[in-house]
Protein backbone atom coordinates (compact mmCIF):
# COMPACT_ATOMS: atom_id res chain seq x y z
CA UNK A 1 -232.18 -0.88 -97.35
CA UNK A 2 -235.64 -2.61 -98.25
CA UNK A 3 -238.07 0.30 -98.09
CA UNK A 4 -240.83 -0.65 -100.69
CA UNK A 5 -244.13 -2.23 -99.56
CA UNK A 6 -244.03 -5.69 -99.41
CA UNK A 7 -247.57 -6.03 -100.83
CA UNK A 8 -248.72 -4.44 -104.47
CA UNK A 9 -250.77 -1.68 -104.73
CA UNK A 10 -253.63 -3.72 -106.11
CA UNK A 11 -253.60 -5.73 -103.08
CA UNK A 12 -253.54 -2.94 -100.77
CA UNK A 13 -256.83 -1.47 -102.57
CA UNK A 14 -258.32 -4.67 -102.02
CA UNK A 15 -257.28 -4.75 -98.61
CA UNK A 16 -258.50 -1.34 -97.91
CA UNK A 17 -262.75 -2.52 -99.78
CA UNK A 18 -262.15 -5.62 -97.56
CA UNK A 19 -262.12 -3.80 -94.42
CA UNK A 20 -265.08 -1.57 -95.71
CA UNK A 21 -267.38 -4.39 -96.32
CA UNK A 22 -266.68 -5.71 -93.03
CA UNK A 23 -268.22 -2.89 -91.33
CA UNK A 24 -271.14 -2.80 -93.56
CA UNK A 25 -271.56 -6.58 -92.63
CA UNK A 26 -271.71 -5.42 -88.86
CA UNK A 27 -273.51 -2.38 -89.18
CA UNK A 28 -276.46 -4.10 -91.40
CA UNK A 29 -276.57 -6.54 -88.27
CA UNK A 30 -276.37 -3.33 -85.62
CA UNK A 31 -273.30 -4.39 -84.11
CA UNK A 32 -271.22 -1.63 -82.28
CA UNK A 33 -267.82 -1.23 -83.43
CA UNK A 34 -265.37 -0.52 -79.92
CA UNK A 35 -261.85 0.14 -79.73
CA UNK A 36 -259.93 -0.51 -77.06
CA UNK A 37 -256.37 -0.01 -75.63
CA UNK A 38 -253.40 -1.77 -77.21
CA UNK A 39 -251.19 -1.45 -74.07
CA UNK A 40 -253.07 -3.33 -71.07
CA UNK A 41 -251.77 -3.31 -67.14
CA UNK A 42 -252.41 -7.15 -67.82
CA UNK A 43 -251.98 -9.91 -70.82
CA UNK A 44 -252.62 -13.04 -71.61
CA UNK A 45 -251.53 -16.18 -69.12
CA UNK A 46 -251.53 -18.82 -71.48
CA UNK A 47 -247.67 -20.03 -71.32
CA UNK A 48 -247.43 -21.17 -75.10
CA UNK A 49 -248.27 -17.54 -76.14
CA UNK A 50 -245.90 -15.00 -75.19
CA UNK A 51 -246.93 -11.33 -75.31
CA UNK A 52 -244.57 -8.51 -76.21
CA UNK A 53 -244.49 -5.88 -72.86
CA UNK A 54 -243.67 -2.24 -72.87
CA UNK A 55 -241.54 -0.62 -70.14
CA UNK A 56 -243.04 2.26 -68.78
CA UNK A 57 -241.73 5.11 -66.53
CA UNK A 58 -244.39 3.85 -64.09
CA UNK A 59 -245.39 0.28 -64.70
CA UNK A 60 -244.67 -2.83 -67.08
CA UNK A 61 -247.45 -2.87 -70.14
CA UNK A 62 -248.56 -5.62 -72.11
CA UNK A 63 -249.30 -5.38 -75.75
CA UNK A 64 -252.31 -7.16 -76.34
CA UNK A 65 -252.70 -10.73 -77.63
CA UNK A 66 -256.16 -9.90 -78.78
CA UNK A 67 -258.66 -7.80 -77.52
CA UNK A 68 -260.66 -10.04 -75.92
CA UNK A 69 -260.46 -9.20 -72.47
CA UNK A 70 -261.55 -5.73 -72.79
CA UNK A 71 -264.05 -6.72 -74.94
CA UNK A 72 -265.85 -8.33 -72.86
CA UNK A 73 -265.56 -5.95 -70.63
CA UNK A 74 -267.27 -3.91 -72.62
CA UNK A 75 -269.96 -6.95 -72.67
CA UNK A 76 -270.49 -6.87 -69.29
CA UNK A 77 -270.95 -3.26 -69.01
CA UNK A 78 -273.35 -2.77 -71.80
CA UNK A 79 -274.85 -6.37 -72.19
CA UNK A 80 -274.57 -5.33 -76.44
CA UNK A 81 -272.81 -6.82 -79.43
CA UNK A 82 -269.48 -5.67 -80.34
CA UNK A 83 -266.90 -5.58 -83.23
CA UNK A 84 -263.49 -4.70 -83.38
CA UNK A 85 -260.54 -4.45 -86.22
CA UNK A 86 -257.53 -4.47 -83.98
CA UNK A 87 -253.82 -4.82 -83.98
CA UNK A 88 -252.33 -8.06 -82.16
CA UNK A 89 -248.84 -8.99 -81.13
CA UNK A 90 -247.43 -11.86 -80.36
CA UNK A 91 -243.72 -12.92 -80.02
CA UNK A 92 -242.14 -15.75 -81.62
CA UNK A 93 -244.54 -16.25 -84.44
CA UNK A 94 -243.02 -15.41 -88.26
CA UNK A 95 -243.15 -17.50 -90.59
CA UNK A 96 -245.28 -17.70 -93.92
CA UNK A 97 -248.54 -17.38 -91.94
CA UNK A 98 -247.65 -15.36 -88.98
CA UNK A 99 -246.07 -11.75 -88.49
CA UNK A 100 -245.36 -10.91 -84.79
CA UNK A 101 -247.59 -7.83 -85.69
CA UNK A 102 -251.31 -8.79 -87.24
CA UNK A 103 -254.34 -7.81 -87.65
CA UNK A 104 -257.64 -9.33 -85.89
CA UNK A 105 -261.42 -8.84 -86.42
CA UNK A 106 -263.08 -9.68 -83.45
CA UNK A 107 -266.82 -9.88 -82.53
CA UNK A 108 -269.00 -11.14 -79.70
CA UNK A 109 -273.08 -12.14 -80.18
CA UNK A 110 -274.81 -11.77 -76.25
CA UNK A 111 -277.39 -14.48 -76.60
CA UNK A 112 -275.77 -16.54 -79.47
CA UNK A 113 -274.64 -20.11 -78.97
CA UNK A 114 -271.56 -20.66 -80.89
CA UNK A 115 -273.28 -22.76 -83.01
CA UNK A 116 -274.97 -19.77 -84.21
CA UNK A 117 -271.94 -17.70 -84.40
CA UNK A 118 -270.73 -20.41 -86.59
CA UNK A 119 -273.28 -19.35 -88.95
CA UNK A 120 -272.64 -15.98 -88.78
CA UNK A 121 -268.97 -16.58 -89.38
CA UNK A 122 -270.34 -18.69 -92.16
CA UNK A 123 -272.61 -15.98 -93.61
CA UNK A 124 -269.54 -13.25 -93.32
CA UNK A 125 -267.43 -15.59 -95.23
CA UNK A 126 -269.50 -15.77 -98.34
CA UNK A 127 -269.34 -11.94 -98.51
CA UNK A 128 -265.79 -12.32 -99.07
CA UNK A 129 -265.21 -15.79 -100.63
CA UNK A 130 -266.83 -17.72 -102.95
CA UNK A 131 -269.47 -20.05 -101.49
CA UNK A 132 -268.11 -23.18 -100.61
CA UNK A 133 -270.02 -26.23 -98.78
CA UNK A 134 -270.28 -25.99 -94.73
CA UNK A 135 -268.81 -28.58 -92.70
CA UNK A 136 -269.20 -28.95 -88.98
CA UNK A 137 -267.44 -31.91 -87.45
CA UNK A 138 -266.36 -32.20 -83.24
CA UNK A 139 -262.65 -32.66 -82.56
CA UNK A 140 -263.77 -36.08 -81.51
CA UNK A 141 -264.92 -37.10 -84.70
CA UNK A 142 -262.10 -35.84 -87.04
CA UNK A 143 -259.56 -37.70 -85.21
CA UNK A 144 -261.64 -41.34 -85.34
CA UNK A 145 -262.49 -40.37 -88.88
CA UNK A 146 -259.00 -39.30 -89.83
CA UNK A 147 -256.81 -41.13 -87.55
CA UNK A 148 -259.15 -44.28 -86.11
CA UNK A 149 -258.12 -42.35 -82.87
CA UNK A 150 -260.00 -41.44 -79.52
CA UNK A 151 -258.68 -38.08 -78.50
CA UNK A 152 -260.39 -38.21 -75.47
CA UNK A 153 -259.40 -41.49 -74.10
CA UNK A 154 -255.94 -42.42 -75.93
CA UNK A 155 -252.81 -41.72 -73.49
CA UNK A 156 -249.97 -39.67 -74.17
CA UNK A 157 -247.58 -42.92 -75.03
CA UNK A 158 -250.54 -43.50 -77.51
CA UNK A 159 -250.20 -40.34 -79.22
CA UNK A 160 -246.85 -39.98 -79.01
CA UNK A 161 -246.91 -43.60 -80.93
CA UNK A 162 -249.40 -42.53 -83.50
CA UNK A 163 -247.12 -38.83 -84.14
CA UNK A 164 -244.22 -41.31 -84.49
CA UNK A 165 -245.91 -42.95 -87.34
CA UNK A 166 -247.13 -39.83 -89.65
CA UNK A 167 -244.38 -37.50 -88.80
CA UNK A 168 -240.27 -37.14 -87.58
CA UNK A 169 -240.76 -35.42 -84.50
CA UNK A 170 -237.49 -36.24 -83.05
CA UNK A 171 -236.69 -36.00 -79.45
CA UNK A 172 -239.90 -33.68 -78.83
CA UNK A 173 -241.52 -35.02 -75.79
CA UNK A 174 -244.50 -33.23 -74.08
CA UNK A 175 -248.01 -33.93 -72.82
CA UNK A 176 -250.83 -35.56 -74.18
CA UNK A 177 -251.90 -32.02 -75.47
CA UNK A 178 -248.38 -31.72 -76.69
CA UNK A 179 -249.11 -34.46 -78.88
CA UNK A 180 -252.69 -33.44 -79.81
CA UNK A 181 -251.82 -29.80 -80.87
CA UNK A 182 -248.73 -31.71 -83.22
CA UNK A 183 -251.21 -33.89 -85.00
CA UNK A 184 -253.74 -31.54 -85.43
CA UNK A 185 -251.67 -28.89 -86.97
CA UNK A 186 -249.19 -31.46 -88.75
CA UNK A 187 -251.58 -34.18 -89.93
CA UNK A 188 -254.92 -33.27 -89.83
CA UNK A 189 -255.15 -29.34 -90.78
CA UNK A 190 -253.46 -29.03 -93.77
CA UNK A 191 -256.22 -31.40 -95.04
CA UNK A 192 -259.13 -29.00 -93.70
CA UNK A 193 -261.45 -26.69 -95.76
CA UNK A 194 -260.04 -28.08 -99.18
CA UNK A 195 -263.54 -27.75 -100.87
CA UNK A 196 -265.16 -26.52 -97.42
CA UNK A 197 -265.58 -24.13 -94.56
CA UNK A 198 -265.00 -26.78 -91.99
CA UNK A 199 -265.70 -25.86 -88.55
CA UNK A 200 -263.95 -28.17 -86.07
CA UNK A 201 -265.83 -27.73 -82.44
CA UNK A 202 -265.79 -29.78 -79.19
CA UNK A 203 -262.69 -29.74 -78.09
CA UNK A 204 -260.69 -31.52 -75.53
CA UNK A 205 -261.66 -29.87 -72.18
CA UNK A 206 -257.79 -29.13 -71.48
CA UNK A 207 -257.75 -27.19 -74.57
CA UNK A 208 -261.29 -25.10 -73.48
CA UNK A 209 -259.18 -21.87 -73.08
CA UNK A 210 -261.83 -19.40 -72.15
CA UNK A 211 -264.57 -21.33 -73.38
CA UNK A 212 -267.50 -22.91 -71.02
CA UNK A 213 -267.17 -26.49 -70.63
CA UNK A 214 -269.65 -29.08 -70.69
CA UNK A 215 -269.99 -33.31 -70.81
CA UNK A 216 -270.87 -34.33 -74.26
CA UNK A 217 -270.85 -38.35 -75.15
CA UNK A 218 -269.40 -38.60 -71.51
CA UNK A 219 -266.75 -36.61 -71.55
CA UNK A 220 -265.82 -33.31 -71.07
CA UNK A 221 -265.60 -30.69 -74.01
CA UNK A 222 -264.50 -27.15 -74.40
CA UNK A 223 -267.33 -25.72 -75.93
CA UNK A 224 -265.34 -24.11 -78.81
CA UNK A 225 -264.80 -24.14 -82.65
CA UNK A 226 -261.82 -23.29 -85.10
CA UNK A 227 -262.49 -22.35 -88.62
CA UNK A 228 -260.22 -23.84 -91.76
CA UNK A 229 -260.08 -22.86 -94.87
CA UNK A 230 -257.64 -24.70 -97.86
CA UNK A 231 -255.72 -26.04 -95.15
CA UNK A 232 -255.27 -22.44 -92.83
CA UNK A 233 -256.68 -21.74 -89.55
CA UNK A 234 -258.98 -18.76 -90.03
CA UNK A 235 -260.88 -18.25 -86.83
CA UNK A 236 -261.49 -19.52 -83.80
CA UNK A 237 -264.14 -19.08 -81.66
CA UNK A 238 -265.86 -19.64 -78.06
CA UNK A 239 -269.28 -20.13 -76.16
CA UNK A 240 -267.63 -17.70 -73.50
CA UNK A 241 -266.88 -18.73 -69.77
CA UNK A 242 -268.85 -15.95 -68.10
CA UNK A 243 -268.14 -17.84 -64.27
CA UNK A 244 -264.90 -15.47 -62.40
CA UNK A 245 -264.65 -18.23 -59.90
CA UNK A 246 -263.70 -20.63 -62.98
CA UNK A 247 -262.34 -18.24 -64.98
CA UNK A 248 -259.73 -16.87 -61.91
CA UNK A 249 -259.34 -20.96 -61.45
CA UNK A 250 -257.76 -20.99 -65.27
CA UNK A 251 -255.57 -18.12 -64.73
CA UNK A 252 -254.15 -19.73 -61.77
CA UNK A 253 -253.27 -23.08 -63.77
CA UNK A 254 -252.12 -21.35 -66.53
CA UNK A 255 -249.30 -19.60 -64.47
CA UNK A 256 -248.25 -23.07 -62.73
CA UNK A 257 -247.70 -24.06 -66.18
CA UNK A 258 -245.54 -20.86 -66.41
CA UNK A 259 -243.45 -22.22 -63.38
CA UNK A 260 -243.29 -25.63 -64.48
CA UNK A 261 -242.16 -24.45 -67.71
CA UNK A 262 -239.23 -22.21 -65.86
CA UNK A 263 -241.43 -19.09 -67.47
CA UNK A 264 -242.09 -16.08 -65.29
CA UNK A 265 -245.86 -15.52 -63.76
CA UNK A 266 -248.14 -13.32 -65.40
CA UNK A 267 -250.54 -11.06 -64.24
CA UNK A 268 -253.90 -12.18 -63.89
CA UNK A 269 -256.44 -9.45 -65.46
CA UNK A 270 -258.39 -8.14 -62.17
CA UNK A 271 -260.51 -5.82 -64.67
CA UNK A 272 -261.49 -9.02 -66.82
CA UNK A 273 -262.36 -11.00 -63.32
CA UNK A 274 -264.29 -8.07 -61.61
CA UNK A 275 -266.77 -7.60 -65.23
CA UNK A 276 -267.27 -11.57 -65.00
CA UNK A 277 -268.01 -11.65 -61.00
CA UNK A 278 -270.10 -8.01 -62.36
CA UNK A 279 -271.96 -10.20 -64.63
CA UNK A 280 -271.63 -11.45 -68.40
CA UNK A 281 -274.42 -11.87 -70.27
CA UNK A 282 -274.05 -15.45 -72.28
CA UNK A 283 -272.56 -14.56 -75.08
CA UNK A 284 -270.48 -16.40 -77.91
CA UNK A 285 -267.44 -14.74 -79.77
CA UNK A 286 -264.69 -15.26 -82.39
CA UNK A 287 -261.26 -14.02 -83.60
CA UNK A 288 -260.85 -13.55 -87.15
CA UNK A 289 -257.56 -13.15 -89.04
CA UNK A 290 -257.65 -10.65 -91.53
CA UNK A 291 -254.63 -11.22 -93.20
CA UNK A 292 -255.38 -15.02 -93.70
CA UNK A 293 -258.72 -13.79 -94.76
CA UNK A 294 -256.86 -11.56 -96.90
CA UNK A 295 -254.17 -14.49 -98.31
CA UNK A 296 -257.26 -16.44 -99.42
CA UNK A 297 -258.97 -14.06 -100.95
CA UNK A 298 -256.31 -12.69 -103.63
CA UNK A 299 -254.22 -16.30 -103.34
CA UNK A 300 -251.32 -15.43 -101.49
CA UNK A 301 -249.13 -17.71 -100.13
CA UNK A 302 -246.92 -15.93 -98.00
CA UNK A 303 -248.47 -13.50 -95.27
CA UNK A 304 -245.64 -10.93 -96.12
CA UNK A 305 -247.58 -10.42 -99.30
CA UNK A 306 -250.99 -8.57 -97.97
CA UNK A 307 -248.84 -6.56 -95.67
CA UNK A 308 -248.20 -2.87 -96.31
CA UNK A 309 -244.97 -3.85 -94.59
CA UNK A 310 -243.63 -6.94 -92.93
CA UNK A 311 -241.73 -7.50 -89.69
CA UNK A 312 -238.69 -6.87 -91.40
CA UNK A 313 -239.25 -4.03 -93.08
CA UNK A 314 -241.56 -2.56 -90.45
């Protein structure tokens, strides 16, 4: 039976003066730090992410994706910024970068555009790394630059043409975001954030999640940013949707997707839509994860190894 710690000792104390120095970042900036429940009456819709649930004697919970939902909740209530260090589950993702079970750092700015967040990711990163460059470039531009590529206007065949030519996808067929989300994470991001933190923003409108979307060069963009770092995806953050009407419209879509997908419908979060149709203030917010943060900062490659315990040996 494997009972020992998967990560050393001296990791674990660095883990444990990492999480301290977060909260003095946030509390020298006078941001709140909130809790909030791990086991929620409703989860996420997206169909590619699939939440864990928890039988109940009286109802079916969800453990939560991220706490974003209740979060900004709490935004609407309050109208102030929060921060959270929070447990996340998610099924289907182990490997050397993912545990089912991980930790996020979460934070939303009421009155920051996320081009400001990205600076305040920015300046929270050189508290914990050393300073490296800044580079902001849309998704638009890293695919012409990297790829000679519109992402905006190529088809699907197109794509599936130009994922034929870098990589052996076999028979994987899809969308044109099927296609997108394989050459972005294949091709393109293990390049990202070598000698940078590169902030990729602007994406595809289809890919806005819960971010506000709006026409930029004449098309439409999700309003959005994801942070790399040596090649990993550290963060990824939105200028918030704060419209129910919309945001009740994605829910909807998402759980088509669901049935088109032969996936069960999910919940839609009625607390999440009633705060929105309450009122938001605009507001801009990011996920974090602390155990990549944690892989680059002592050079891990495996997640396993800045983990108390694994999934295995949890």
């Amino acid at each position: 039976m494997q009972w020992r710690p998967t990560a050393s000792l001296p990791v674990l104390r660095k883990r444990a003066q990492l999480l301290s120095n977060l909260r003095e970042f946030f509390l020298a900036r006078d941001v709140l730090e909130v809790e909030t429940p791990l086991l929620c009456s409703a989860g996420i819709t997206d169909p590619s992410i699939e939440p864990y649930t928890v039988v109940t004697p009286t109802a079916m919970r969800f453990l939560q994706t991220s706490p974003e939902y209740a979060m900004k909740r709490l935004l609407a209530a309050f109208g102030e910024p929060v921060f959270q260090v929070s447990k996340a589950f998610r099924q289907g993702e182990q490997g050397s970068r993912h545990n089912p079970e991980f930790t996020l750092l979460e934070w939303y700015r009421p009155g920051f555009d996320y081009h400001r967040l990205m600076d305040e990711v920015t300046q929270l990163l050189t508290s914990c790394l050393p300073q490296r460059p800044v580079r902001k470039i849309t998704y638009r531009s890293l695919f012409l630059e990297q790829l000679d590529t519109d992402p905006f206007t190529a088809s699907a065949n197109e794509l599936k043409a130009l994922a034929h030519k870098h990589l052996d996808p076999g028979d994987l067929s899809g969308d044109k975001d099927c296609w997108l989300d394989l050459l972005m994470s294949h091709v393109l991001e293990p390049n990202l954030g070598r000698e940078t933190f590169c902030f990729v923003y602007d994406y595809p409108a289809s890919q806005a999640a819960l971010a506000r979307i709006e026409t930029e060069d004449g098309v439409a963009v999700g309003r959005r940013f994801e942070l790399y770092v040596d090649g990993l995806e550290l963060a990824n953050g939105y200028w918030e949707l704060a419209d129910a009407a919309e945001q009740r419209r994605r829910f909807e879509a998402d759980n088509v997707r669901c049935s088109e997908q032969g996936l069960p419908d999910r919940p839609v979060d009625e607390h999440l839509l009633a705060a929105l149709e309450h009122g938001m203030p605009a507001s801009s917010g990011v996920a974090l994860g602390i155990d990549r943060l944690m892989m680059l900062i002592v050079g891990a490659r495996e997640i396993r190894d800045v983990l108390a315990f694994d999934w295995e040996r949890a």
